[in-house]
N, C-alpha and C. Protein backbone atom coordinates (compact mmCIF):
# COMPACT_ATOMS: atom_id res chain seq x y z
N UNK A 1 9.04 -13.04 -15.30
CA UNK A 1 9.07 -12.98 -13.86
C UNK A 1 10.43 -12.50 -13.41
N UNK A 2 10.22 -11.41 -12.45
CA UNK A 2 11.86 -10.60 -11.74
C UNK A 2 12.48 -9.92 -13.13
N UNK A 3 11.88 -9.36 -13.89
CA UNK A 3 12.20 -8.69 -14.90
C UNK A 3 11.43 -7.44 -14.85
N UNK A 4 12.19 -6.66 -15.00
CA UNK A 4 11.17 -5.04 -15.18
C UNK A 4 10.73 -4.28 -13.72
N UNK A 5 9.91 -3.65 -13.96
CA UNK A 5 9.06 -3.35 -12.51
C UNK A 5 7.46 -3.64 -12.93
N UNK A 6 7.09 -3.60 -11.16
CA UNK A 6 5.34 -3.59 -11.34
C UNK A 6 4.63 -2.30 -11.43
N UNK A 7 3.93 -2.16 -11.46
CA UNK A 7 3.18 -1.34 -12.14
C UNK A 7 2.75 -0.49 -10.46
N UNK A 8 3.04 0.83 -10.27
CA UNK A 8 3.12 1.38 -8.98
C UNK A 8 1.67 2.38 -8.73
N UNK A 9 0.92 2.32 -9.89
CA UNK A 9 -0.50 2.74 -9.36
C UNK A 9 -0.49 4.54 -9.38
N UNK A 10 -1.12 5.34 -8.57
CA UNK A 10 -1.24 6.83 -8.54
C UNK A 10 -0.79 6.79 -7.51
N UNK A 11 0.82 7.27 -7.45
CA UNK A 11 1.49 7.53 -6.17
C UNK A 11 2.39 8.88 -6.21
N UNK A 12 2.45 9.78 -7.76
CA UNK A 12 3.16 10.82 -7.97
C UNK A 12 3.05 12.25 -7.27
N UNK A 13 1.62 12.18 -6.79
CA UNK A 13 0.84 13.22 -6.20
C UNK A 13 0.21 14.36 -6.77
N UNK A 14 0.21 14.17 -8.21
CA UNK A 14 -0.40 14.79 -9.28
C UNK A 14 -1.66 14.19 -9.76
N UNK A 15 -2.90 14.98 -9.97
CA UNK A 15 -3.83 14.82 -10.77
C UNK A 15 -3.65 15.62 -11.84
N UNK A 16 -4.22 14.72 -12.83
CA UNK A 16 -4.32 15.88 -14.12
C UNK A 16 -5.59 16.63 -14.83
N UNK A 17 -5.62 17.66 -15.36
CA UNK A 17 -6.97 18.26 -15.39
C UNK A 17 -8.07 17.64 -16.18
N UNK A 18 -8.12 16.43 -16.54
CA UNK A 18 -9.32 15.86 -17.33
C UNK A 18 -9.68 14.84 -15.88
N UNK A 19 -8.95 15.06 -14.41
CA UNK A 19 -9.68 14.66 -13.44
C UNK A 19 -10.76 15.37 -12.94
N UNK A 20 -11.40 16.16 -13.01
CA UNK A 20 -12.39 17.16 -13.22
C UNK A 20 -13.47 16.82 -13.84
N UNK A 21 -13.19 16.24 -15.11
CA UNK A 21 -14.10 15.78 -16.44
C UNK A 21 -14.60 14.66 -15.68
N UNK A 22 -13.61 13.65 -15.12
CA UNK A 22 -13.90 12.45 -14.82
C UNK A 22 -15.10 12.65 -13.08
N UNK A 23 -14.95 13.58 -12.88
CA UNK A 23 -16.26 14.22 -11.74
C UNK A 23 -14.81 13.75 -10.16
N UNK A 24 -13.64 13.67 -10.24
CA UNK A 24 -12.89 13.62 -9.17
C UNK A 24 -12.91 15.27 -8.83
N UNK A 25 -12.56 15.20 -7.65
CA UNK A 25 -12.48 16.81 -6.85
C UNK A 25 -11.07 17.05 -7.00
N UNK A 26 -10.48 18.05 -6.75
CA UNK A 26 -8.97 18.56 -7.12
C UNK A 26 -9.23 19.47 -6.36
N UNK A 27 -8.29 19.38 -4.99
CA UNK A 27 -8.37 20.25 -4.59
C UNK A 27 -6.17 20.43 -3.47
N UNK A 28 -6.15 21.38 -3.21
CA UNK A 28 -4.73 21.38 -2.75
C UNK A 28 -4.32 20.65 -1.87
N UNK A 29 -5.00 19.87 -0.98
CA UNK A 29 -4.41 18.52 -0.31
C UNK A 29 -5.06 17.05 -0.10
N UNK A 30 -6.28 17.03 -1.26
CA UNK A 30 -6.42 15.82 -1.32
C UNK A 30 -5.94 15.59 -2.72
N UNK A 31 -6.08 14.15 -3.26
CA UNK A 31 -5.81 13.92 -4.51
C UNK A 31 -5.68 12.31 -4.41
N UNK A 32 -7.16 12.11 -4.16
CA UNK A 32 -7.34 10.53 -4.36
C UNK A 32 -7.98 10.44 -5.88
N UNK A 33 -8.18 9.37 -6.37
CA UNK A 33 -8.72 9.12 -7.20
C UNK A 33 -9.75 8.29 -7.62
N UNK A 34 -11.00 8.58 -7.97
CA UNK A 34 -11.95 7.21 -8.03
C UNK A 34 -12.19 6.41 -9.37
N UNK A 35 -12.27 5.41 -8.95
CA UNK A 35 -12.30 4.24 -10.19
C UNK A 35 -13.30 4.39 -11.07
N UNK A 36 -13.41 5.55 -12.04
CA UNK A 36 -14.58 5.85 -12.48
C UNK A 36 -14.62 5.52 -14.24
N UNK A 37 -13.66 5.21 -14.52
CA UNK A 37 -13.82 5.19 -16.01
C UNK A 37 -13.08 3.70 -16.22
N UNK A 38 -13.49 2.26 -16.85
CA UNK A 38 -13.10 1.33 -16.82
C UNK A 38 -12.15 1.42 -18.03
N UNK A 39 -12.32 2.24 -19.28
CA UNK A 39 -11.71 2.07 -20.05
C UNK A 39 -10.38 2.88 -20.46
N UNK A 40 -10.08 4.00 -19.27
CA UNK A 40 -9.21 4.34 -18.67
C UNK A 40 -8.04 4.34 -17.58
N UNK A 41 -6.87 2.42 -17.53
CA UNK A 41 -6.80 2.66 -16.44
C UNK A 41 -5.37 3.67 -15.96
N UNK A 42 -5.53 4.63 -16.76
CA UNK A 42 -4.66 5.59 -16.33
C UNK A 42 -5.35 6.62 -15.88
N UNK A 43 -6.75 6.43 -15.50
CA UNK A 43 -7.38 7.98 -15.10
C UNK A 43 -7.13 8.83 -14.28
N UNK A 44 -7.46 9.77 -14.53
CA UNK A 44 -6.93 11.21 -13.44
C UNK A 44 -5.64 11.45 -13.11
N UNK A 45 -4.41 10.43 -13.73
CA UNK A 45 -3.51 10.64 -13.44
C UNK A 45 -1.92 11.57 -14.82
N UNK A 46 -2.76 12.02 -15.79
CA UNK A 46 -2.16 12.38 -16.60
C UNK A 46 -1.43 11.57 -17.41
N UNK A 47 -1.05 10.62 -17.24
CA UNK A 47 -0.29 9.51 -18.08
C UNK A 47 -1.47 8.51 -18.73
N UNK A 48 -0.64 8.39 -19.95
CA UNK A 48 -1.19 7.50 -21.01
C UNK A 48 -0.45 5.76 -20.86
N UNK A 49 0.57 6.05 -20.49
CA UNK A 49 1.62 4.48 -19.96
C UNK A 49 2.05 4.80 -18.77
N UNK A 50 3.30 3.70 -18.84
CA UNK A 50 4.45 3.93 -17.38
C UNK A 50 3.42 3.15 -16.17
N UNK A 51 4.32 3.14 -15.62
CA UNK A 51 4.03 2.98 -14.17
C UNK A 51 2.94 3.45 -13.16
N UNK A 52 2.37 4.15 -13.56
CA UNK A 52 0.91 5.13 -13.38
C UNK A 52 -0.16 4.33 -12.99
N UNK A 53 -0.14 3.29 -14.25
CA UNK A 53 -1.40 2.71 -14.55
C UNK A 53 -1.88 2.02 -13.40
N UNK A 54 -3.02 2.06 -13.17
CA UNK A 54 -4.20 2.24 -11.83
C UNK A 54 -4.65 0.60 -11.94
N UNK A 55 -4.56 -0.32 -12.63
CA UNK A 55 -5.17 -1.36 -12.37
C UNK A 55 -4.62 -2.65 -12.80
N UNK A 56 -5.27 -3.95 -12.31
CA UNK A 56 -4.62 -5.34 -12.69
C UNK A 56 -5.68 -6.14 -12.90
N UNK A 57 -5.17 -6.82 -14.03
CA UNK A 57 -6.09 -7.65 -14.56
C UNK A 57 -5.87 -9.23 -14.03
N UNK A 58 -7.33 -10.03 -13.53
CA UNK A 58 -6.76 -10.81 -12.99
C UNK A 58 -7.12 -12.26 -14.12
N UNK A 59 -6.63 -13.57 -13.28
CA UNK A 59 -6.33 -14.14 -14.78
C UNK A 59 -8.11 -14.96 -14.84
N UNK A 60 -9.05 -14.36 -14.06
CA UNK A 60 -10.55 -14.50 -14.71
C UNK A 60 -11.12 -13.07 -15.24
N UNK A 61 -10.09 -12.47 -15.84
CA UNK A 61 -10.33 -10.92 -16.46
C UNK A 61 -11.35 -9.98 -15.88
N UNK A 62 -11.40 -10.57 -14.70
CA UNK A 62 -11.66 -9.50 -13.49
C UNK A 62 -10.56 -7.99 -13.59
N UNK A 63 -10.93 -6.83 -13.30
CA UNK A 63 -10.30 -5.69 -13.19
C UNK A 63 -10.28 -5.23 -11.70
N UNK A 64 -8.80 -5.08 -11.03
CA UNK A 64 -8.95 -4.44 -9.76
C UNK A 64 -8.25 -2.85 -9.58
N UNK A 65 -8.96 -2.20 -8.77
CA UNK A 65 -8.18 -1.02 -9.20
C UNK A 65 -7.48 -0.68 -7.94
N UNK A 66 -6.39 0.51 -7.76
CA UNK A 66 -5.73 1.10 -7.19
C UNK A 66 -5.04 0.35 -5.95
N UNK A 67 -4.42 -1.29 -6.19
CA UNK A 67 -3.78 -1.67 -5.19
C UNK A 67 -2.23 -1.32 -4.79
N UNK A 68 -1.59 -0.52 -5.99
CA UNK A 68 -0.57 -0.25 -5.05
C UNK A 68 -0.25 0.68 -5.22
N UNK A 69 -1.38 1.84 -5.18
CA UNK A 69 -1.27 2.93 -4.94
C UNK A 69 -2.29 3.72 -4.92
N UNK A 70 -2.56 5.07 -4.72
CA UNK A 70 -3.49 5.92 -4.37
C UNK A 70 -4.32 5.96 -3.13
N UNK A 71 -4.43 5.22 -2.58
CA UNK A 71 -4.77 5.11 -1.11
C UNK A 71 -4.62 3.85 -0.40
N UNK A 72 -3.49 3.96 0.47
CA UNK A 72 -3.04 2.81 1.34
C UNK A 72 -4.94 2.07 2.18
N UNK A 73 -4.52 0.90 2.63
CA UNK A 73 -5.69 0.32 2.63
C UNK A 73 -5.45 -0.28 4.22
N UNK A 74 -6.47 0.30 5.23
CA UNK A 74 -6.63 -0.79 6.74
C UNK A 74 -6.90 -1.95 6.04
N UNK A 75 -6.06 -2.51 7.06
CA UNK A 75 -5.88 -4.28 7.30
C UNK A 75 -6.93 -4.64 7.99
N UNK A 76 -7.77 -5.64 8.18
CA UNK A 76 -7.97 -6.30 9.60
C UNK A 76 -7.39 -7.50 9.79
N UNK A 77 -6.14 -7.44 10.12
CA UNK A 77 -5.39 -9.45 10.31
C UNK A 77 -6.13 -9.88 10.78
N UNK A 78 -7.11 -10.32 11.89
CA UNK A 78 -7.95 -11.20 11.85
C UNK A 78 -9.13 -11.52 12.32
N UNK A 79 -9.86 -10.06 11.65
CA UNK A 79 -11.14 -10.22 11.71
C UNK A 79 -12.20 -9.72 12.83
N UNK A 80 -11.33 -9.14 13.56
CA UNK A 80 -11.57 -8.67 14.70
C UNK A 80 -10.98 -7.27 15.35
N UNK A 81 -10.71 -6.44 14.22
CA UNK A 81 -10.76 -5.12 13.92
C UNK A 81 -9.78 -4.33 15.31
N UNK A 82 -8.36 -5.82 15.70
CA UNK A 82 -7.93 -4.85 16.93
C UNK A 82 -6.14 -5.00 16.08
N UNK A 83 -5.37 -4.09 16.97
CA UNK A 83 -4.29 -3.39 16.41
C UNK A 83 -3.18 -4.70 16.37
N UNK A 84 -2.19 -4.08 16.59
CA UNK A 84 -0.61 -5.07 16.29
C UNK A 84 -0.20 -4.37 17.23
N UNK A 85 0.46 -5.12 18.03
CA UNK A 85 2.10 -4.65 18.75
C UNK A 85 3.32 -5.46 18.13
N UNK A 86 4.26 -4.55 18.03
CA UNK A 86 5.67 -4.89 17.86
C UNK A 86 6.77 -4.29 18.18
N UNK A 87 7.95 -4.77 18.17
CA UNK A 87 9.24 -3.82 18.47
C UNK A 87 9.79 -3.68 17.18
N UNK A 88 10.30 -2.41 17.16
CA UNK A 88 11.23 -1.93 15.97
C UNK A 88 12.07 -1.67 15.79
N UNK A 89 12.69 -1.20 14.53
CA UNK A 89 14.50 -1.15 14.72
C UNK A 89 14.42 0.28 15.54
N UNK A 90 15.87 0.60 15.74
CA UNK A 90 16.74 2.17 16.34
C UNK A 90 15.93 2.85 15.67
N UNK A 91 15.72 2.82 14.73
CA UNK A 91 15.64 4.15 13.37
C UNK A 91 14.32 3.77 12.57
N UNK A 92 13.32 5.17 12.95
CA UNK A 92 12.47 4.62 11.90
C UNK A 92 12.80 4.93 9.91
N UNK A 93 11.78 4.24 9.74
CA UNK A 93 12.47 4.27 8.03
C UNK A 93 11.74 3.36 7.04
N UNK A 94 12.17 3.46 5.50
CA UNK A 94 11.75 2.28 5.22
C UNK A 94 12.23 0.72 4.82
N UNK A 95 12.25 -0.09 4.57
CA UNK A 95 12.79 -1.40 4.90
C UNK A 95 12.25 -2.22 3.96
N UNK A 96 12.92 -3.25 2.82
CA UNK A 96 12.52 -4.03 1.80
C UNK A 96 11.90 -5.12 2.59
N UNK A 97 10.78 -5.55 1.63
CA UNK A 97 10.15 -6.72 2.46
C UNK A 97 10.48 -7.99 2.18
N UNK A 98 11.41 -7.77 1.50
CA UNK A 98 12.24 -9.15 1.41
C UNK A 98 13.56 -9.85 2.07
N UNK A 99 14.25 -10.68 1.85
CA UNK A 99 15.00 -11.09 2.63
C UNK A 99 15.48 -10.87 4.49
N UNK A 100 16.73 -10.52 4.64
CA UNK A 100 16.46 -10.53 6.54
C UNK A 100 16.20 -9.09 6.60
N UNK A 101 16.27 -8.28 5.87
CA UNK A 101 15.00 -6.75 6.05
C UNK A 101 14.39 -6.61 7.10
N UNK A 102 13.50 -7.13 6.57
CA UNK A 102 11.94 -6.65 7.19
C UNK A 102 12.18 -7.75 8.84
N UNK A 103 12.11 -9.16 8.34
CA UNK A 103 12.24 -10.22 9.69
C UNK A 103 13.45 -9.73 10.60
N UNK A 104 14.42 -9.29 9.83
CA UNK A 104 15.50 -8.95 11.49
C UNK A 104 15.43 -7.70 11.88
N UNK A 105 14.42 -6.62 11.80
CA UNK A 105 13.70 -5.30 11.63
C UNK A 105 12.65 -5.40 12.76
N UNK A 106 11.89 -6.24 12.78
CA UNK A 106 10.77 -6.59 12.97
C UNK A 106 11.20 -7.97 14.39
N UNK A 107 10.59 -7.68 15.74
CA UNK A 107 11.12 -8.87 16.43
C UNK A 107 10.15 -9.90 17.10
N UNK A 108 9.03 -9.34 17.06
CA UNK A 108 7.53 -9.96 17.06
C UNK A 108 6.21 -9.04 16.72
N UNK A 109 5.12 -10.07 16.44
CA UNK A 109 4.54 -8.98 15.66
C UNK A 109 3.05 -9.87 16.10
N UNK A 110 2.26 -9.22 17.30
CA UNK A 110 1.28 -9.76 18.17
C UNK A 110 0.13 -8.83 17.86
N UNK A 111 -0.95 -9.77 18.21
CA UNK A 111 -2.22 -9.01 18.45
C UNK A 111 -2.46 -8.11 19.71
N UNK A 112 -2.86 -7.26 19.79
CA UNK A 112 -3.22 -6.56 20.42
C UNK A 112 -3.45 -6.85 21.85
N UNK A 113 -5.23 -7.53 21.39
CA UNK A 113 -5.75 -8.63 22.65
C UNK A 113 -6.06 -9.70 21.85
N UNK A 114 -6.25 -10.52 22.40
CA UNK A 114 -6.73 -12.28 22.09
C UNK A 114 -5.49 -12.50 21.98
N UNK A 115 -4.94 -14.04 21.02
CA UNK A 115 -3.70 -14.57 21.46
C UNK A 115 -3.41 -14.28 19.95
N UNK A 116 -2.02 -14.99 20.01
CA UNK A 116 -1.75 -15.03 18.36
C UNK A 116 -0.83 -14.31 17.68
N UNK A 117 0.03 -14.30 16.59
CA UNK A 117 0.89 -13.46 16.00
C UNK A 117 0.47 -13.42 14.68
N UNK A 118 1.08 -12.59 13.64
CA UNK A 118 1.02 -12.81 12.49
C UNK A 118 2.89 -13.14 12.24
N UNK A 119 2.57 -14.03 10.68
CA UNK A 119 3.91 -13.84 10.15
C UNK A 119 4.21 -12.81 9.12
N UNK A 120 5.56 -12.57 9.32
CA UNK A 120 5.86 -11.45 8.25
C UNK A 120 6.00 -11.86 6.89
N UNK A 121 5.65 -13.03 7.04
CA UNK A 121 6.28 -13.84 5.49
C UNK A 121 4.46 -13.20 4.92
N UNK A 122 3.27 -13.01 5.46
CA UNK A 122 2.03 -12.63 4.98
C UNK A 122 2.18 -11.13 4.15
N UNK A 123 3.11 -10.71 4.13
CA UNK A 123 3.44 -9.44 3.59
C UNK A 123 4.63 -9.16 2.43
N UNK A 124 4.93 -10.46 1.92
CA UNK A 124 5.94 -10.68 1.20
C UNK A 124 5.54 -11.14 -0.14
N UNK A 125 6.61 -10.86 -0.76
CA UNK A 125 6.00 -11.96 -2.34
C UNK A 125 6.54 -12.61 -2.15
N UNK A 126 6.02 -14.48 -2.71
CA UNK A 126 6.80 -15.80 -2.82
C UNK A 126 8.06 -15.56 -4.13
N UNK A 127 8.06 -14.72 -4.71
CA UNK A 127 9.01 -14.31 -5.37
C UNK A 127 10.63 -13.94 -4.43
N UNK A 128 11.45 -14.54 -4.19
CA UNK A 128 12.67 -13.71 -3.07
C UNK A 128 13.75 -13.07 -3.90
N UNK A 129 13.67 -12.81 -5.32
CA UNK A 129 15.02 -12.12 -5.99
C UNK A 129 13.86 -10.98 -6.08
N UNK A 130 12.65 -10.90 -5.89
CA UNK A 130 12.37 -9.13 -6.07
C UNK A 130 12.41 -8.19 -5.09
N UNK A 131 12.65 -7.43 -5.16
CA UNK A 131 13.11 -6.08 -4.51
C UNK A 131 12.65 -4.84 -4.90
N UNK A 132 12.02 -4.05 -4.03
CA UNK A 132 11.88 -2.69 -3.96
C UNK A 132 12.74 -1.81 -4.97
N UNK A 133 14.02 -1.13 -4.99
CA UNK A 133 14.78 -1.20 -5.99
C UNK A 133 14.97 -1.52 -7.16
N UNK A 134 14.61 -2.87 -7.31
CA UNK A 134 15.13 -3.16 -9.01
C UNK A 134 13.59 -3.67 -9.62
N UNK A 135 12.39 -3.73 -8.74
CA UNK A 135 11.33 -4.09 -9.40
C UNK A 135 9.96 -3.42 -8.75
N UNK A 136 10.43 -2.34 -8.33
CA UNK A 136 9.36 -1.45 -7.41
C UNK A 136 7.77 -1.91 -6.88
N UNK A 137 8.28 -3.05 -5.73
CA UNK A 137 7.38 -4.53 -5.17
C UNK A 137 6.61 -2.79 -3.94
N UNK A 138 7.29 -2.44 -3.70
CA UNK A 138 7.20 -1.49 -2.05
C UNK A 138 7.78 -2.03 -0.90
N UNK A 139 8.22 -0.90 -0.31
CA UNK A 139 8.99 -1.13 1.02
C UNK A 139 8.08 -1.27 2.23
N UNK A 140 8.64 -1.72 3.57
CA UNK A 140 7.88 -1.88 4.90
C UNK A 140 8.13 -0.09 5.37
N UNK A 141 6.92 0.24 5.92
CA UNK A 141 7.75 1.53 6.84
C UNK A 141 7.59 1.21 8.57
N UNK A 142 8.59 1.08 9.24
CA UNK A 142 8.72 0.99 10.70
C UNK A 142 9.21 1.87 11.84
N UNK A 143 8.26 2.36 12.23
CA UNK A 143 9.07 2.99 13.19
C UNK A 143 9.32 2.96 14.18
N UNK A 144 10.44 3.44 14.83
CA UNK A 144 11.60 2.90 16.18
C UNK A 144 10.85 2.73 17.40
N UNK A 145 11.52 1.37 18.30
CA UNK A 145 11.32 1.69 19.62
C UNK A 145 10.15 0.82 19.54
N UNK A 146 9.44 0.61 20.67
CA UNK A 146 7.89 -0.29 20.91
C UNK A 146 7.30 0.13 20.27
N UNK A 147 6.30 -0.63 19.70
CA UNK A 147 4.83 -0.08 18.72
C UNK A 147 3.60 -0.78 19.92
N UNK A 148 2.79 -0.05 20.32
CA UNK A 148 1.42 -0.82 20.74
C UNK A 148 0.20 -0.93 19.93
N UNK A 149 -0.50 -1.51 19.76
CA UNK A 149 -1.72 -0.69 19.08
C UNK A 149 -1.64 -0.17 18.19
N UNK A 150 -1.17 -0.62 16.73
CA UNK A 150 -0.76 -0.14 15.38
C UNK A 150 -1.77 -0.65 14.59
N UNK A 151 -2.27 -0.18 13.76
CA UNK A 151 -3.08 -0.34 12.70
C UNK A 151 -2.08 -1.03 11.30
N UNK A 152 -2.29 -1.89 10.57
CA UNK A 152 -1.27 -2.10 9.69
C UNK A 152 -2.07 -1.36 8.27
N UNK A 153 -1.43 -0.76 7.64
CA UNK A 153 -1.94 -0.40 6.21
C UNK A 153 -1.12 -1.24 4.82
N UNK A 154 -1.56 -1.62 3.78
CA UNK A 154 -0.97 -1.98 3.04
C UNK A 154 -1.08 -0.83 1.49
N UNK A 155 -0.37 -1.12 0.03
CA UNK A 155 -0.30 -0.28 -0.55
C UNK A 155 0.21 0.76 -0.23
N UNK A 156 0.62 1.60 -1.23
CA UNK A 156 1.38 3.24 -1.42
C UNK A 156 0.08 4.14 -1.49
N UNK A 157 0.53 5.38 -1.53
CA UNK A 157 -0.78 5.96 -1.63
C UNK A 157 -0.39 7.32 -2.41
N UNK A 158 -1.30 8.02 -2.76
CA UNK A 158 -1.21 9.29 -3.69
C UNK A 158 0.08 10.00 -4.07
N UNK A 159 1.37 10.24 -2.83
CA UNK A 159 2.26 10.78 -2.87
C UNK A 159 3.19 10.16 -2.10
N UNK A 160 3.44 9.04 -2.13
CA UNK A 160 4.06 7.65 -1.55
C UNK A 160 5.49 7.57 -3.22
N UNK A 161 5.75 8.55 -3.47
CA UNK A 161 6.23 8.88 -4.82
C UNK A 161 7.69 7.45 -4.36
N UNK A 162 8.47 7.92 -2.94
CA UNK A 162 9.62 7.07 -2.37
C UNK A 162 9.61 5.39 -2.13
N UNK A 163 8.35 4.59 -1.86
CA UNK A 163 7.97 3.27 -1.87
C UNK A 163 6.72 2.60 -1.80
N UNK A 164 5.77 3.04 -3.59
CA UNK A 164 4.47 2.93 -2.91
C UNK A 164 4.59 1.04 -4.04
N UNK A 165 3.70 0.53 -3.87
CA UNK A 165 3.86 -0.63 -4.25
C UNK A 165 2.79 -1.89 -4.15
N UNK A 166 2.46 -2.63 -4.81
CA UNK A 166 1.59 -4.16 -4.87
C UNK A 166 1.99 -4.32 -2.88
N UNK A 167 3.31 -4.84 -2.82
CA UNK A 167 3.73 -4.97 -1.13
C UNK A 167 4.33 -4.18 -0.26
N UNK A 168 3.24 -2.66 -0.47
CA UNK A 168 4.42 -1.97 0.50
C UNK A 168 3.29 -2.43 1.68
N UNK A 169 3.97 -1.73 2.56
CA UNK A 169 3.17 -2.05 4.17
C UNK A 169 3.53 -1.07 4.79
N UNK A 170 2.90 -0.46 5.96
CA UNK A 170 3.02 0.38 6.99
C UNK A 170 2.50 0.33 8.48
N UNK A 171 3.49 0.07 9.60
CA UNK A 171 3.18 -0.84 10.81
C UNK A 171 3.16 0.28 11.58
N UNK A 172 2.60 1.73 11.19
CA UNK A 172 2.97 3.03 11.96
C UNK A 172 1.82 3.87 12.69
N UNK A 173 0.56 3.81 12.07
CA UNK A 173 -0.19 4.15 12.73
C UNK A 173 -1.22 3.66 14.03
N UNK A 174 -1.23 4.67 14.90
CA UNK A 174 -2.18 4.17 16.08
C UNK A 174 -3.90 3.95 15.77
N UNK A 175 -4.14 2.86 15.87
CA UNK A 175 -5.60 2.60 15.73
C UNK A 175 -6.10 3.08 16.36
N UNK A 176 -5.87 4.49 17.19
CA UNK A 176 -7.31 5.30 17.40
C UNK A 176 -7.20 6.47 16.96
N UNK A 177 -5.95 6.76 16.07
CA UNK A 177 -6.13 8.18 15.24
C UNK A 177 -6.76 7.70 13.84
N UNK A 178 -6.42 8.57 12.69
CA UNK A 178 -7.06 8.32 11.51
C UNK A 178 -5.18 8.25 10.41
N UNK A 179 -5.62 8.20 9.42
CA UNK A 179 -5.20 8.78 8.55
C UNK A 179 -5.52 9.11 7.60
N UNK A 180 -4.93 10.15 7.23
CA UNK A 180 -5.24 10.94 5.71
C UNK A 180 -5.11 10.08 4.18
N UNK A 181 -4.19 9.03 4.74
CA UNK A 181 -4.09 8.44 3.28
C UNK A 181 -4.61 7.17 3.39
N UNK A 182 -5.28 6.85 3.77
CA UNK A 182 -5.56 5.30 4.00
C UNK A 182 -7.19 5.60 3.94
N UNK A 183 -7.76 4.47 3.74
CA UNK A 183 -8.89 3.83 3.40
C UNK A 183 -9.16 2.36 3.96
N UNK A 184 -10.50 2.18 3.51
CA UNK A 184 -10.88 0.84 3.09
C UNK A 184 -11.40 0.75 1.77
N UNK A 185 -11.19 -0.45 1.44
CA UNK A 185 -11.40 -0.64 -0.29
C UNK A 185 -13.22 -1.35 -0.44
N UNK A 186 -14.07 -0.55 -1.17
CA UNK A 186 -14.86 -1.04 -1.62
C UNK A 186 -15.30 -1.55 -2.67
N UNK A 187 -15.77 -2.43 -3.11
CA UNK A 187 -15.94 -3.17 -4.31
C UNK A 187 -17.56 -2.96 -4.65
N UNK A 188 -17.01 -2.92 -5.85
CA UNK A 188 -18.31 -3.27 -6.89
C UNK A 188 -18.14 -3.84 -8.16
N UNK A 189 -19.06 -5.16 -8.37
CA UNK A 189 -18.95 -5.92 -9.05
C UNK A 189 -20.12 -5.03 -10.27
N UNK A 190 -19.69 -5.40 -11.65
CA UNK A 190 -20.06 -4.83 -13.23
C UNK A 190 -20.60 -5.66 -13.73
């Protein structure tokens, strides 16, 4: 524990050509990847080790794939599918989600409509010596000035190469545009 790094998922922005084989599309500006081969979890991404690797084993040897990376993932904090407001620093950027970072970054962090806040500690590891930097957890990205109506995304995504991660987060997009790198995660049980 706080030794090494975690394992950062498909965030290089490279597919490799046996993604093809694996029936993924390759094409010049997408490059997601689908969870298609269990006994591969480096697929489509050209690497055999490293940091690449696409999945986590959990401790009922359940397999999950692509959480901290290849496609950032909508949130719903609570269940009711409406945005975040918050204020942000001067400067947008990105920001470790640990220590006074992210909390003195960050100056409230409200629902939309109905009542209620979230805490920022929900976006953190109970771990506090890890860091972005020395154990590649992922950074917050915030950007400056009022936020209304933000969608929160979690995870790195395909070419998130700078802070993609198990805890990165992103408090940047408006919940009535889209984005290109984000998703929702569907499951299927084997």
């Amino acid at each position: 524990m706080g030794s090494g790094t975690i394992i950062r998922g498909h965030s290089d922005g490279a597919i490799s050509a046996s993604a093809v084989s694996y029936g993924y599309a390759v094409s010049t500006t997408v490059y997601l990847l689908g969870a298609k081969n269990a006994s591969d979890p480096f697929g489509g991404t050209g690497q055999t080790s490293g940091n690449q690797k696409r999945t986590h084993t959990l401790s009922n040897g359940e397999i999950i794939w692509d959480m901290p990376g290849n496609a950032r993932e909508i949130v719903d904090p609570n269940g009711s599918a409406v945005g975040v407001n918050y204020t942000g620093p001067t400067t947008s950027g990105f920001y470790e989600v640990l220590g006074g970072e992210l909390s003195s970054t960050i100056s409230s962090l409200t629902f939309t409509s109905g009542s209620g806040g979230l805490s920022l500690a929900l976006f953190t590891p109970t771990t506090a010596a890890l860091t972005n930097t020395s154990h590649e957890i992922g950074r917050a990205y915030i950007n400056s000035g009022a936020r209304t109506d933000r969608m929160i995304t979690r995870g790195g995504n395909f070419s998130s190469s700078n802070s993609p991660g198990l805890f990165a987060v992103d408090f940047d997009s408006a919940t009535t545009g889209t984005s290109s790198s984000a998703s929702f995660r569907c499951v299927k049980s084997l």
